[in-house]
N, C-alpha and C. Protein backbone atom coordinates (compact mmCIF):
# COMPACT_ATOMS: atom_id res chain seq x y z
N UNK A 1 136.89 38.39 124.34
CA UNK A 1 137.97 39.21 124.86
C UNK A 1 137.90 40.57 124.18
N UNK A 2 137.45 41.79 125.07
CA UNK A 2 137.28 43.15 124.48
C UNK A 2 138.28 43.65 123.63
N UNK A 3 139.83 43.22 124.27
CA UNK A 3 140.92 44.28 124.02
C UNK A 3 141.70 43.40 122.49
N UNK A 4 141.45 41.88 122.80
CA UNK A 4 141.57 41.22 121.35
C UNK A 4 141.13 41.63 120.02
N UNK A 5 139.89 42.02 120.53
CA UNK A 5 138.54 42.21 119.24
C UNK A 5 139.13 43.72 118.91
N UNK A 6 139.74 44.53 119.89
CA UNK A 6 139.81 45.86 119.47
C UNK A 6 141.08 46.04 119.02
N UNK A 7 141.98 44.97 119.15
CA UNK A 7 143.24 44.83 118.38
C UNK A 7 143.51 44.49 117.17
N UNK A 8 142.35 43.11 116.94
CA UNK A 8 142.30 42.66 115.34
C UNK A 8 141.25 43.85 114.58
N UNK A 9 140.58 44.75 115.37
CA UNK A 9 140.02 45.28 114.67
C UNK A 9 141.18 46.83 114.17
N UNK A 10 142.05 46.92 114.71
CA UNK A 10 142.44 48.43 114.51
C UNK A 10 144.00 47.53 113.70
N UNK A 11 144.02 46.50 113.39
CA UNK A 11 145.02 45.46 112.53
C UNK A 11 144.17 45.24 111.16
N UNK A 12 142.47 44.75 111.25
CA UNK A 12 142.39 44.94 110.22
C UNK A 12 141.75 46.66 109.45
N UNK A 13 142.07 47.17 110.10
CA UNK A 13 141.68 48.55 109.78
C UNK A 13 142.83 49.70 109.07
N UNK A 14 144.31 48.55 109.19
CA UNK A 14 145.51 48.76 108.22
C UNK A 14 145.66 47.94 107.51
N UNK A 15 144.33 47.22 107.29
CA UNK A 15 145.09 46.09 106.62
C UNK A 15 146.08 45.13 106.79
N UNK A 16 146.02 44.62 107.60
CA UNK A 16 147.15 43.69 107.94
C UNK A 16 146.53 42.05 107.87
N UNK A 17 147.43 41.25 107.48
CA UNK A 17 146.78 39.69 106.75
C UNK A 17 146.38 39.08 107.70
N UNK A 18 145.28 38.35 107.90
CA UNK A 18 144.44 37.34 108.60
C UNK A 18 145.63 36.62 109.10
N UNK A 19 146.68 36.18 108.24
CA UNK A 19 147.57 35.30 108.95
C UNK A 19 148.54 36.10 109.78
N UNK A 20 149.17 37.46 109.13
CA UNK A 20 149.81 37.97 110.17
C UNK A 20 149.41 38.02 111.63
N UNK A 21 148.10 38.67 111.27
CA UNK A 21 147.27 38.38 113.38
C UNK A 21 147.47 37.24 113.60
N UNK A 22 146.69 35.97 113.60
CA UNK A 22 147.24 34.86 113.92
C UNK A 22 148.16 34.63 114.80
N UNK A 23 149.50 35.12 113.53
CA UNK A 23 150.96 34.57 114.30
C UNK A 23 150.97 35.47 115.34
N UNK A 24 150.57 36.91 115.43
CA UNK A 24 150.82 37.61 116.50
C UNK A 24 150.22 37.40 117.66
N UNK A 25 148.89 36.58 117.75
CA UNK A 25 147.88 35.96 118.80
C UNK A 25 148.88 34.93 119.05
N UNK A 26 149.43 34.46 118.25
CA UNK A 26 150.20 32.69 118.57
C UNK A 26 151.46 33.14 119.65
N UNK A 27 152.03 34.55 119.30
CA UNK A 27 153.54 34.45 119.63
C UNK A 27 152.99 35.48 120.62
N UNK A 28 152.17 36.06 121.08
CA UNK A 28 151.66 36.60 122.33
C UNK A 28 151.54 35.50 123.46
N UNK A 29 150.56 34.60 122.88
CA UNK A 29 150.58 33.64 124.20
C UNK A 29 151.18 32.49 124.16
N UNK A 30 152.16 32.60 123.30
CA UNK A 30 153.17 31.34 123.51
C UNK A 30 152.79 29.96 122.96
N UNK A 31 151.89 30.33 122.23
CA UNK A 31 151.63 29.14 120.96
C UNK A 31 152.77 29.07 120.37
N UNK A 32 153.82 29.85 120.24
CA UNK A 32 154.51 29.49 119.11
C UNK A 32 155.88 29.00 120.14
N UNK A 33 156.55 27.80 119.95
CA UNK A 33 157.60 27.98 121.33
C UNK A 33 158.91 28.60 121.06
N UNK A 34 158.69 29.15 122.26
CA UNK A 34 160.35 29.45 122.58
C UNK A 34 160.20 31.28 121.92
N UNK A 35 158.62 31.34 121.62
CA UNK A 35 158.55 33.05 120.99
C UNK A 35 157.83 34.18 122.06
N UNK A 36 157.66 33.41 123.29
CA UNK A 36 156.30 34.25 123.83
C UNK A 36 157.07 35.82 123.72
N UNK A 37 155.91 36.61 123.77
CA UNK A 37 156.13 38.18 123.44
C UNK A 37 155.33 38.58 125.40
N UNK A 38 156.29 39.37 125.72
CA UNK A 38 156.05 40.10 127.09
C UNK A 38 155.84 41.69 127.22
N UNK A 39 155.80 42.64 127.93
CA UNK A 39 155.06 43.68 127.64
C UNK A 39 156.42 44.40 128.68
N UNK A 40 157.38 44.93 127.94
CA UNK A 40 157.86 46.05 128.93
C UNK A 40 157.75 47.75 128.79
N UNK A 41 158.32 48.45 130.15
CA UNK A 41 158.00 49.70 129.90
C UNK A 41 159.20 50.27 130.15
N UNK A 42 159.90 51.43 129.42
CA UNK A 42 160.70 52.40 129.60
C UNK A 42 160.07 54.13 129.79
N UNK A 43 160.83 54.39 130.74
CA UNK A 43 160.07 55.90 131.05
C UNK A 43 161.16 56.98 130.89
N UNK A 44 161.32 58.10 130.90
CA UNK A 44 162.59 59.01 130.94
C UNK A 44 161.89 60.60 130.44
N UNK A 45 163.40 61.40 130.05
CA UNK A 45 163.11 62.38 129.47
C UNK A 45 163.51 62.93 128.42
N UNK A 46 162.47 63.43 127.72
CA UNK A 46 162.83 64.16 126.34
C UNK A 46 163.06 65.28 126.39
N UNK A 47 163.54 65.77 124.93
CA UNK A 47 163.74 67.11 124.15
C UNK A 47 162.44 68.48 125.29
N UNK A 48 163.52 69.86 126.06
CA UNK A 48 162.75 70.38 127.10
C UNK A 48 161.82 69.68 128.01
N UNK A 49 162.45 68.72 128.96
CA UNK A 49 162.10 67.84 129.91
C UNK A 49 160.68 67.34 129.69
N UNK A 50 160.01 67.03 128.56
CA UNK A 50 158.68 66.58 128.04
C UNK A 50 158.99 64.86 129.01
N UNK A 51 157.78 64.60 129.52
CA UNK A 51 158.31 63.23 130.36
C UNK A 51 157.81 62.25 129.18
N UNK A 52 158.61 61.36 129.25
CA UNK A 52 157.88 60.21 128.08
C UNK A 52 158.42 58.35 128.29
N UNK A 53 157.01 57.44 128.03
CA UNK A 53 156.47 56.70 128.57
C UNK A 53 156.67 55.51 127.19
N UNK A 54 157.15 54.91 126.94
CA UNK A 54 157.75 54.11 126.09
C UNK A 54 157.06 52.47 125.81
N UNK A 55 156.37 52.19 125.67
CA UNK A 55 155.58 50.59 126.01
C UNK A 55 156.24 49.76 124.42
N UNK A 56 156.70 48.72 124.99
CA UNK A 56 156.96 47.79 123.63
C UNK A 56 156.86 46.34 124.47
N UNK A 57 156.32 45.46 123.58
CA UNK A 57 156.56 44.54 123.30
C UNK A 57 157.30 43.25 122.88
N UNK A 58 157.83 42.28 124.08
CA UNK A 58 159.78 42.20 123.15
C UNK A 58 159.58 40.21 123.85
N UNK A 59 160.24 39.55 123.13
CA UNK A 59 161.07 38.47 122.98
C UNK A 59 161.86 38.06 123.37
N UNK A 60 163.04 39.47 123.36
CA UNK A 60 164.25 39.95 123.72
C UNK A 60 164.21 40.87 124.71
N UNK A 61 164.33 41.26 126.10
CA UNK A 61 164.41 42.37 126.79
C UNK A 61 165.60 43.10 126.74
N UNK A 62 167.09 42.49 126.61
CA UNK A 62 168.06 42.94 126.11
C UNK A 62 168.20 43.73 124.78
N UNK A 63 167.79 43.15 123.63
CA UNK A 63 167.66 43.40 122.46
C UNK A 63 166.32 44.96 122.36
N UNK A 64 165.72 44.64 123.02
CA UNK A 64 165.12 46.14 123.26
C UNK A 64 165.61 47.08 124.36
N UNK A 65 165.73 46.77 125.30
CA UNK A 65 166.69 47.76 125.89
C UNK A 65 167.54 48.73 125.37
N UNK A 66 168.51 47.75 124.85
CA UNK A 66 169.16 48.42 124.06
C UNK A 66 169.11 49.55 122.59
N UNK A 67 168.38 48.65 122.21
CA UNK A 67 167.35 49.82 121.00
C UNK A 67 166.79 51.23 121.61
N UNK A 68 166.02 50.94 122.67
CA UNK A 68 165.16 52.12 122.93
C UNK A 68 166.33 53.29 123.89
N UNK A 69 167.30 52.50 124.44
CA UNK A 69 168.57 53.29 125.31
C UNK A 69 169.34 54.16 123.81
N UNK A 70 169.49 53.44 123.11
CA UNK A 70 169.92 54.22 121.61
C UNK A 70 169.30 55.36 121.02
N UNK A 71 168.02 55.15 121.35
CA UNK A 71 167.31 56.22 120.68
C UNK A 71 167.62 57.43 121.34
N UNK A 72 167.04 56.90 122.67
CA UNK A 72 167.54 58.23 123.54
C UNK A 72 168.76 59.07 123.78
N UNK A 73 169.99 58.01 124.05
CA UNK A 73 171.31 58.59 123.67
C UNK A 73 171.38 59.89 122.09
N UNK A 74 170.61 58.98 121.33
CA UNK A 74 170.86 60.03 120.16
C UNK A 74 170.27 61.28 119.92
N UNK A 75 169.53 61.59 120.41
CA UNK A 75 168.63 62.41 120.83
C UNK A 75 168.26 63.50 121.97
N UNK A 76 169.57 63.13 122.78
CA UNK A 76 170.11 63.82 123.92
C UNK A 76 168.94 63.66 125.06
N UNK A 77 168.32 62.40 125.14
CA UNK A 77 167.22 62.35 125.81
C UNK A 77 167.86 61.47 127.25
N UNK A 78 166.90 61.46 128.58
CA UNK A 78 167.53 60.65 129.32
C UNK A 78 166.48 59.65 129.65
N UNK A 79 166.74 58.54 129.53
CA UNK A 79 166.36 57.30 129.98
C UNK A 79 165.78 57.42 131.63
N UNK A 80 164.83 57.00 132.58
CA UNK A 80 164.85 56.90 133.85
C UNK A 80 164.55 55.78 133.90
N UNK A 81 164.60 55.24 135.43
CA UNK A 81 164.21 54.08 136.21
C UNK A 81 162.77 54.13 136.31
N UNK A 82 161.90 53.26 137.00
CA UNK A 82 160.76 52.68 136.93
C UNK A 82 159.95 53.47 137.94
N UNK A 83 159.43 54.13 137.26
CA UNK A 83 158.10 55.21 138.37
C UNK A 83 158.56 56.36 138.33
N UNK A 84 159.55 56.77 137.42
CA UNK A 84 160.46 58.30 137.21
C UNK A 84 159.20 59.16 136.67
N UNK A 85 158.47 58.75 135.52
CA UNK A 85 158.00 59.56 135.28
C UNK A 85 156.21 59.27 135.05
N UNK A 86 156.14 58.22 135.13
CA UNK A 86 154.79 57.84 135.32
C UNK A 86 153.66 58.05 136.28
N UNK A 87 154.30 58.64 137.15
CA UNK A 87 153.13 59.42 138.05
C UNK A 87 152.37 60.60 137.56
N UNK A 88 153.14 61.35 136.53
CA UNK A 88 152.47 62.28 136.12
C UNK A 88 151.38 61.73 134.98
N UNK A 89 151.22 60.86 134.91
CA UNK A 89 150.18 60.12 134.05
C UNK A 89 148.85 59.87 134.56
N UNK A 90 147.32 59.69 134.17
CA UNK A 90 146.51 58.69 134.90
C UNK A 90 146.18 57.88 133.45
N UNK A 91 145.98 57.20 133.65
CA UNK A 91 145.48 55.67 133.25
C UNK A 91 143.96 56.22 132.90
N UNK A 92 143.71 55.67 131.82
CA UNK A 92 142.37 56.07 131.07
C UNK A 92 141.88 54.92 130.01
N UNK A 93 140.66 55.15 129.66
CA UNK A 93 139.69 54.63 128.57
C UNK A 93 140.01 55.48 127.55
N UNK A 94 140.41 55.31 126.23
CA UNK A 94 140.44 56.29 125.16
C UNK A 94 139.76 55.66 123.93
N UNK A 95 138.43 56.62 123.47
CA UNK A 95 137.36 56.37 122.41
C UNK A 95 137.64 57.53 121.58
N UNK A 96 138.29 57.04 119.87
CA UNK A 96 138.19 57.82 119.00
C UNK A 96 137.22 57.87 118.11
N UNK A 97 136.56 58.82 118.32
CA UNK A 97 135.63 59.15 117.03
C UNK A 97 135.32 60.10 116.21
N UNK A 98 135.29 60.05 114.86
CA UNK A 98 135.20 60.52 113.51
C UNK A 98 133.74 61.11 113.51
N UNK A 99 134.01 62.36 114.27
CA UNK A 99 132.24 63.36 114.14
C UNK A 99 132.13 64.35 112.61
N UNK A 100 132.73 63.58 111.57
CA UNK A 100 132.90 64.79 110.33
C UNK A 100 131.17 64.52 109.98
N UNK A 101 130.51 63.42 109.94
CA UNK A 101 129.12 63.52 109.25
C UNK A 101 128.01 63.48 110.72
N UNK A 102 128.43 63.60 111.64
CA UNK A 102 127.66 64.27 113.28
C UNK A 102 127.82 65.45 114.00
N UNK A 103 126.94 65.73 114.56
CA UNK A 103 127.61 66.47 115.33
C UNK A 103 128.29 66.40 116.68
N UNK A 104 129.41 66.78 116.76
CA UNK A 104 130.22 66.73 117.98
C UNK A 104 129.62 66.72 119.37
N UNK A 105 129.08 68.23 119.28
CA UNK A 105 128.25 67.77 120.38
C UNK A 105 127.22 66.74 121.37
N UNK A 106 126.56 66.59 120.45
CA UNK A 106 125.68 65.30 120.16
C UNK A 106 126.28 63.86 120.90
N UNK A 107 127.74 64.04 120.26
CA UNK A 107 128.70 62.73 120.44
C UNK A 107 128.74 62.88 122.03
N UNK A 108 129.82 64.37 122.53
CA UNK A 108 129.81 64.48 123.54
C UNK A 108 128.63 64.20 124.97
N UNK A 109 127.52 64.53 124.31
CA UNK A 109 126.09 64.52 125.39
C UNK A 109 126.11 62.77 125.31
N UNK A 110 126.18 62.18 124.11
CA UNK A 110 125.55 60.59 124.16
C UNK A 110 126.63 59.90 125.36
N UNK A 111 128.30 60.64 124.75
CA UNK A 111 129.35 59.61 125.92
C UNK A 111 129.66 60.11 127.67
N UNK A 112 128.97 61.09 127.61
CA UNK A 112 128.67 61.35 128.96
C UNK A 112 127.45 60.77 129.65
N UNK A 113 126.66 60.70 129.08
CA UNK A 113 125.17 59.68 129.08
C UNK A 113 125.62 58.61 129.22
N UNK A 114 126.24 57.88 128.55
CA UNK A 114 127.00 56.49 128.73
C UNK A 114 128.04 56.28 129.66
N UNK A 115 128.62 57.18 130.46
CA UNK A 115 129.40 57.16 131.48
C UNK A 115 130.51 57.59 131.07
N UNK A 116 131.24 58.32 130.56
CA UNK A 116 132.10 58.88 129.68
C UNK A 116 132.53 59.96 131.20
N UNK A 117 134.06 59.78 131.63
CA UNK A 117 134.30 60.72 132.52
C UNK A 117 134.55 62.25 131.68
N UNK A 118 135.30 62.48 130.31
CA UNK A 118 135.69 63.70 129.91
C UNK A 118 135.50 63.21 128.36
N UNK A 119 135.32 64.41 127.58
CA UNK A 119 135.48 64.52 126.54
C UNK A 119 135.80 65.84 125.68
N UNK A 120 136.44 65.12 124.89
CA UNK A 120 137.46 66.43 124.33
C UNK A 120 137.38 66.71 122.67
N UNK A 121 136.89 68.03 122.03
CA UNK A 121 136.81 67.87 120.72
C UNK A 121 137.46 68.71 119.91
N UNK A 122 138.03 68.53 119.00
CA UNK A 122 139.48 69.22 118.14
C UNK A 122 138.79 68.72 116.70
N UNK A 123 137.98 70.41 116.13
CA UNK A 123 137.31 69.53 114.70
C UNK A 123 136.45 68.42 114.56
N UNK A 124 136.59 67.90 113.54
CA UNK A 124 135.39 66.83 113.73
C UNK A 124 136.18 65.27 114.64
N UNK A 125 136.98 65.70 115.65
CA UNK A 125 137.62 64.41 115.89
C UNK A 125 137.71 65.33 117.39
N UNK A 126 136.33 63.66 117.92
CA UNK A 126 135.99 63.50 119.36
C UNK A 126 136.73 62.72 120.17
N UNK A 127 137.55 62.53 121.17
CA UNK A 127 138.22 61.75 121.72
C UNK A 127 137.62 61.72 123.55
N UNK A 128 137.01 60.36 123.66
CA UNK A 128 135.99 60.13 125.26
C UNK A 128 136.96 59.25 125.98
N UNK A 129 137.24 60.07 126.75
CA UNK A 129 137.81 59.78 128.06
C UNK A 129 137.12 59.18 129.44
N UNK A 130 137.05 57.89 129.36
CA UNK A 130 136.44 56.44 130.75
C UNK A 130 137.39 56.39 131.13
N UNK A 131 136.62 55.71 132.72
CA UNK A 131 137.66 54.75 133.51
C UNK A 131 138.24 53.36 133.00
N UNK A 132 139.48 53.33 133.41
CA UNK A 132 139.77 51.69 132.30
C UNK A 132 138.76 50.86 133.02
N UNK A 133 138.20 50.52 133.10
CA UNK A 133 137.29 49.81 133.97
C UNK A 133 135.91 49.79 133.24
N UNK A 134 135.90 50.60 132.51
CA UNK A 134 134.69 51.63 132.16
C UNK A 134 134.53 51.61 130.73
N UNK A 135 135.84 51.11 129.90
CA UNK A 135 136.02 51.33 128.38
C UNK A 135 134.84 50.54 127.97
N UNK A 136 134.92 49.01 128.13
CA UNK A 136 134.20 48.15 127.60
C UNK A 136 132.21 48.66 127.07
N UNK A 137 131.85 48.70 128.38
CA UNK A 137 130.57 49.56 128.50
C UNK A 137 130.18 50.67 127.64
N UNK A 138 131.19 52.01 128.36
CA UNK A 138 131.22 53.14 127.28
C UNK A 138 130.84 53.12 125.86
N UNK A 139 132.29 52.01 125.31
CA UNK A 139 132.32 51.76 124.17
C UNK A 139 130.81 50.93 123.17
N UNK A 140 130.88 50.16 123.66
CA UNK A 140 129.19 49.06 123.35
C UNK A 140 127.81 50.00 123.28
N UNK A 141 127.63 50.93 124.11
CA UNK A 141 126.94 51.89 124.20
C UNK A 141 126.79 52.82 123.37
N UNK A 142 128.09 53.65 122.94
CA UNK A 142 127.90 54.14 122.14
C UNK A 142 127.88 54.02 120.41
N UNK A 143 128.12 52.43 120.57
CA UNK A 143 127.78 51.82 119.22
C UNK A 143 126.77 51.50 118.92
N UNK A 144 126.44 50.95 120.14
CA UNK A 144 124.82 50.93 120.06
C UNK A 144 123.64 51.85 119.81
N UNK A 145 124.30 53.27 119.84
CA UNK A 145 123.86 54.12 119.61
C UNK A 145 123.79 54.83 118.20
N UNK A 146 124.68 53.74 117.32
CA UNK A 146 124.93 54.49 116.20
C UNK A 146 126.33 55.12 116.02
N UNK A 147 126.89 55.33 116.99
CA UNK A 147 128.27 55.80 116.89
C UNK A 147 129.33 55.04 116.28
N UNK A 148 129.82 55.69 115.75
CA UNK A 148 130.82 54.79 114.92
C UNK A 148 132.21 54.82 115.16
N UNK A 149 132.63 54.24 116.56
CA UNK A 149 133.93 54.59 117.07
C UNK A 149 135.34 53.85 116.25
N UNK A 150 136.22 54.66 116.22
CA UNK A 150 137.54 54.85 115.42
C UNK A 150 138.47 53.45 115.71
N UNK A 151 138.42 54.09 117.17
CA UNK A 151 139.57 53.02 117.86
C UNK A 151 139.34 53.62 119.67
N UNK A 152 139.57 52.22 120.21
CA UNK A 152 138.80 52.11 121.70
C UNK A 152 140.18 51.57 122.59
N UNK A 153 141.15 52.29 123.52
CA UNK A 153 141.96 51.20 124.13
C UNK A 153 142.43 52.12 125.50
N UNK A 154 143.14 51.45 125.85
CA UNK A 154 143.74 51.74 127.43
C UNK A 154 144.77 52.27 127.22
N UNK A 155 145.18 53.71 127.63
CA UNK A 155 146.31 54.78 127.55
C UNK A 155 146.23 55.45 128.90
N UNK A 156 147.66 56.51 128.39
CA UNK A 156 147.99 56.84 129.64
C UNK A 156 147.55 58.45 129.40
N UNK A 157 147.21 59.06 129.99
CA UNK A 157 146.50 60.67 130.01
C UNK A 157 147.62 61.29 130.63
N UNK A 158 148.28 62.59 130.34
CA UNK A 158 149.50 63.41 131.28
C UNK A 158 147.89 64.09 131.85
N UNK A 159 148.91 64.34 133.58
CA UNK A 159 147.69 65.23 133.93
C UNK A 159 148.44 66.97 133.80
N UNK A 160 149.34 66.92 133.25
CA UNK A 160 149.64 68.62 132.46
C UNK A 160 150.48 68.23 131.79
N UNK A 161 150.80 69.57 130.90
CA UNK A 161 151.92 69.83 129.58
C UNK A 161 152.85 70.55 129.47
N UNK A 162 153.85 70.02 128.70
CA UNK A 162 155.02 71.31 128.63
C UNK A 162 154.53 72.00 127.48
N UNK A 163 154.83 72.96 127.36
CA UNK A 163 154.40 73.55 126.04
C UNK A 163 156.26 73.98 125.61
N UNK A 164 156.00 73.92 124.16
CA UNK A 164 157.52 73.80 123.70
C UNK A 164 157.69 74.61 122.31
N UNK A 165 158.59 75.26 122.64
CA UNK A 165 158.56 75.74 121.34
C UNK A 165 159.11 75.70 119.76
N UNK A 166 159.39 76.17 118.91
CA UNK A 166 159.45 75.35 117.63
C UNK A 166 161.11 74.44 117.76
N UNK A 167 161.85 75.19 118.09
CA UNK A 167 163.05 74.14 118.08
C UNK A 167 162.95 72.89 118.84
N UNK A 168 162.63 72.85 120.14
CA UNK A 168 162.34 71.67 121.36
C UNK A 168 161.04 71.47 120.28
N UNK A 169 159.93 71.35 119.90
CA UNK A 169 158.82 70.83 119.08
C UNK A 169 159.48 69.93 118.08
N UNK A 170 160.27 70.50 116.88
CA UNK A 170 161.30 69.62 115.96
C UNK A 170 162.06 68.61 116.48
N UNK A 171 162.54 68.82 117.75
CA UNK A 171 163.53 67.72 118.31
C UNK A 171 162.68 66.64 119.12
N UNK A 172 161.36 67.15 119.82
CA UNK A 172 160.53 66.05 120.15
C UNK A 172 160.05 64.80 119.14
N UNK A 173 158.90 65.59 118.02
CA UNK A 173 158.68 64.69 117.04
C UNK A 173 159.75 63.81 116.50
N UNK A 174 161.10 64.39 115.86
CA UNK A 174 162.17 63.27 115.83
C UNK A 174 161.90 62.24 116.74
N UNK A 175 162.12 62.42 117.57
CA UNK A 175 162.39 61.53 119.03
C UNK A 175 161.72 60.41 119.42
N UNK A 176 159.99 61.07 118.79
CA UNK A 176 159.04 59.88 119.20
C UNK A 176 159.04 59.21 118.05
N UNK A 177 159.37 59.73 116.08
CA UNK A 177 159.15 59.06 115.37
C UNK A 177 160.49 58.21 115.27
N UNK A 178 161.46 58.18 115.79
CA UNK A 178 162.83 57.26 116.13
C UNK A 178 162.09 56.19 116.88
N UNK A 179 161.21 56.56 118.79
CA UNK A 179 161.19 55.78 119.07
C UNK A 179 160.14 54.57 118.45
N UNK A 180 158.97 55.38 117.45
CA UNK A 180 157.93 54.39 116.74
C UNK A 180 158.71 53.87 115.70
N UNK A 181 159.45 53.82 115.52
CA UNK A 181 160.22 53.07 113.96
C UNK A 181 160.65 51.68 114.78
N UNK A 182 160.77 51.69 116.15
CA UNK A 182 161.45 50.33 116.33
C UNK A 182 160.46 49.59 116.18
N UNK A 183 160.90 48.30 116.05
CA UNK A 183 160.39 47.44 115.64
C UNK A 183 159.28 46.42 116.84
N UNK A 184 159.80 46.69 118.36
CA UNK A 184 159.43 45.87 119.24
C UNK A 184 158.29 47.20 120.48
N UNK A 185 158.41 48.22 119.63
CA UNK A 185 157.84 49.53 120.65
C UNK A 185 156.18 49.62 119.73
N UNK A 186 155.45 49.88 120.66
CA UNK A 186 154.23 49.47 120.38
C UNK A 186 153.38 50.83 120.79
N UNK A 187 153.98 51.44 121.82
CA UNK A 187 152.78 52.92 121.75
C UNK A 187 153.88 54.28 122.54
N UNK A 188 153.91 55.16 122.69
CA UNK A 188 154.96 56.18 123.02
C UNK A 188 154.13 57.13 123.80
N UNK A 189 154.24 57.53 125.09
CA UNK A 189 153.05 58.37 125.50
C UNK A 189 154.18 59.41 125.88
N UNK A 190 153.57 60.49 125.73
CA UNK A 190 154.81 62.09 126.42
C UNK A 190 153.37 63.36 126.01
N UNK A 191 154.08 64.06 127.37
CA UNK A 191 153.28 64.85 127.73
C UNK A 191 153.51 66.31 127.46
N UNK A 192 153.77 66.21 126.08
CA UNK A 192 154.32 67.80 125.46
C UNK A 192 153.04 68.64 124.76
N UNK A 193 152.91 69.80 124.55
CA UNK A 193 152.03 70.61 124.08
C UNK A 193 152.59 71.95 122.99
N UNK A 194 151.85 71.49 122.10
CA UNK A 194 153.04 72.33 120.83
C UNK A 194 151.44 73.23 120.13
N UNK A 195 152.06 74.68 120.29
CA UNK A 195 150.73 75.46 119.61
C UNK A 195 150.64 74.95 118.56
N UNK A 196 149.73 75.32 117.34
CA UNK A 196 149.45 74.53 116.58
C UNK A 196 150.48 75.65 115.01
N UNK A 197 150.43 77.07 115.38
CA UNK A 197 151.24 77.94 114.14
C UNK A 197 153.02 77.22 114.93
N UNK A 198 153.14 76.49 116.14
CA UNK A 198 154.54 76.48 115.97
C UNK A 198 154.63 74.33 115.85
N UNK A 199 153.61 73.68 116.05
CA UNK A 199 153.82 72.50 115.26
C UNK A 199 153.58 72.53 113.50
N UNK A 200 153.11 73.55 113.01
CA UNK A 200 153.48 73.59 111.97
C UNK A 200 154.49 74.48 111.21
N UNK A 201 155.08 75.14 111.77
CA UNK A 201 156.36 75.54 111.46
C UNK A 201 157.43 74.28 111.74
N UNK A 202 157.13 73.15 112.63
CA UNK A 202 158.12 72.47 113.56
C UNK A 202 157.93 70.68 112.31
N UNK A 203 157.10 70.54 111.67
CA UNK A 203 156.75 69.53 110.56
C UNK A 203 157.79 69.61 109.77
């Protein structure tokens, strides 16, 4: 199972205990009873209408609901219904890799060679954009090549950005690090764009 192997691998890559995975493999598929874990999504809007895409993991659908409706309330954000804002998304393959002792380029030519639809480089940190369809392959390939990829999984791509400036920038980051603190929210996608002299004024 690709997306298993790339889960225990980016679990043990924080360190997290052989037994903790386990229980989380157990209470995913309902080895454990009465715990199975299900996959919901909340979508809405943030701080200068940034659209944002909420994925957690829950036990409880009430008990998260409610959490993630909190965040937003506090934050002056609005919650939407189902397909509000997810169209502005596509669905992608996402390959991180660490080009500090390669060269970037290099990376780029090998994951386009390998079927790599886009690739994008910021410093020594390459990020290859496949079809989800496409990750598995991509990925194997370019290990096989020597590449030494970061972390390999299925995300959502905005196909544009708000760009925001330092006040809306400060009130975003809050927003998403509120919504990553919960406990049952598992990845946060929003489609904001912050220059880089006003995300660091905005830190």
């Amino acid at each position: 199972n690709f997306r298993l192997r790339l889960a225990m691998d980016k679990a043990r890559g924080v360190n997290m205990p052989m037994v903790n995975i386990q229980r989380a493999i157990d209470r995913a598929t309902g080895a454990i009873a009465g715990e199975a874990i299900e996959p919901v999504t909340y979508e809405g809007y943030g701080p200068g209408g940034v659209s944002v895409i909420v994925e957690a993991a829950t036990d409880n659908r009430n008990r998260t609901a409610g959490e993630v409706r909190a965040v937003f309330s506090r934050n002056n954000a609005n919650i939407g219904g189902p397909g509000s804002v997810v169209w502005q998304f596509d669905q992608k393959g996402s390959i991180e890799i660490d080009a500090s002792e390669t060269d970037p380029d290099e990376i780029s030519l090998s994951a386009i060679d390998a079927g790599a639809d886009d690739v994008e480089v910021d410093g020594t940190a390459v990020t290859v954009y496949t079809a989800p369809a496409a990750l598995k392959a991509v990925t194997e390939k370019l290990e096989a090549g020597g590449v030494k990829v970061e972390s390999a999984e299925i995300t959502l791509r905005p196909q544009t950005t708000v760009k925001l400036g330092a006040e809306d920038a400060r009130k975003m980051l809050r927003f998403i690090e509120a919504l990553e603190e919960l406990d049952d929210v598992s990845k946060v996608h929003a489609n904001f764009d912050v220059p880089e002299e006003v995300l660091a004024g905005a830190s």
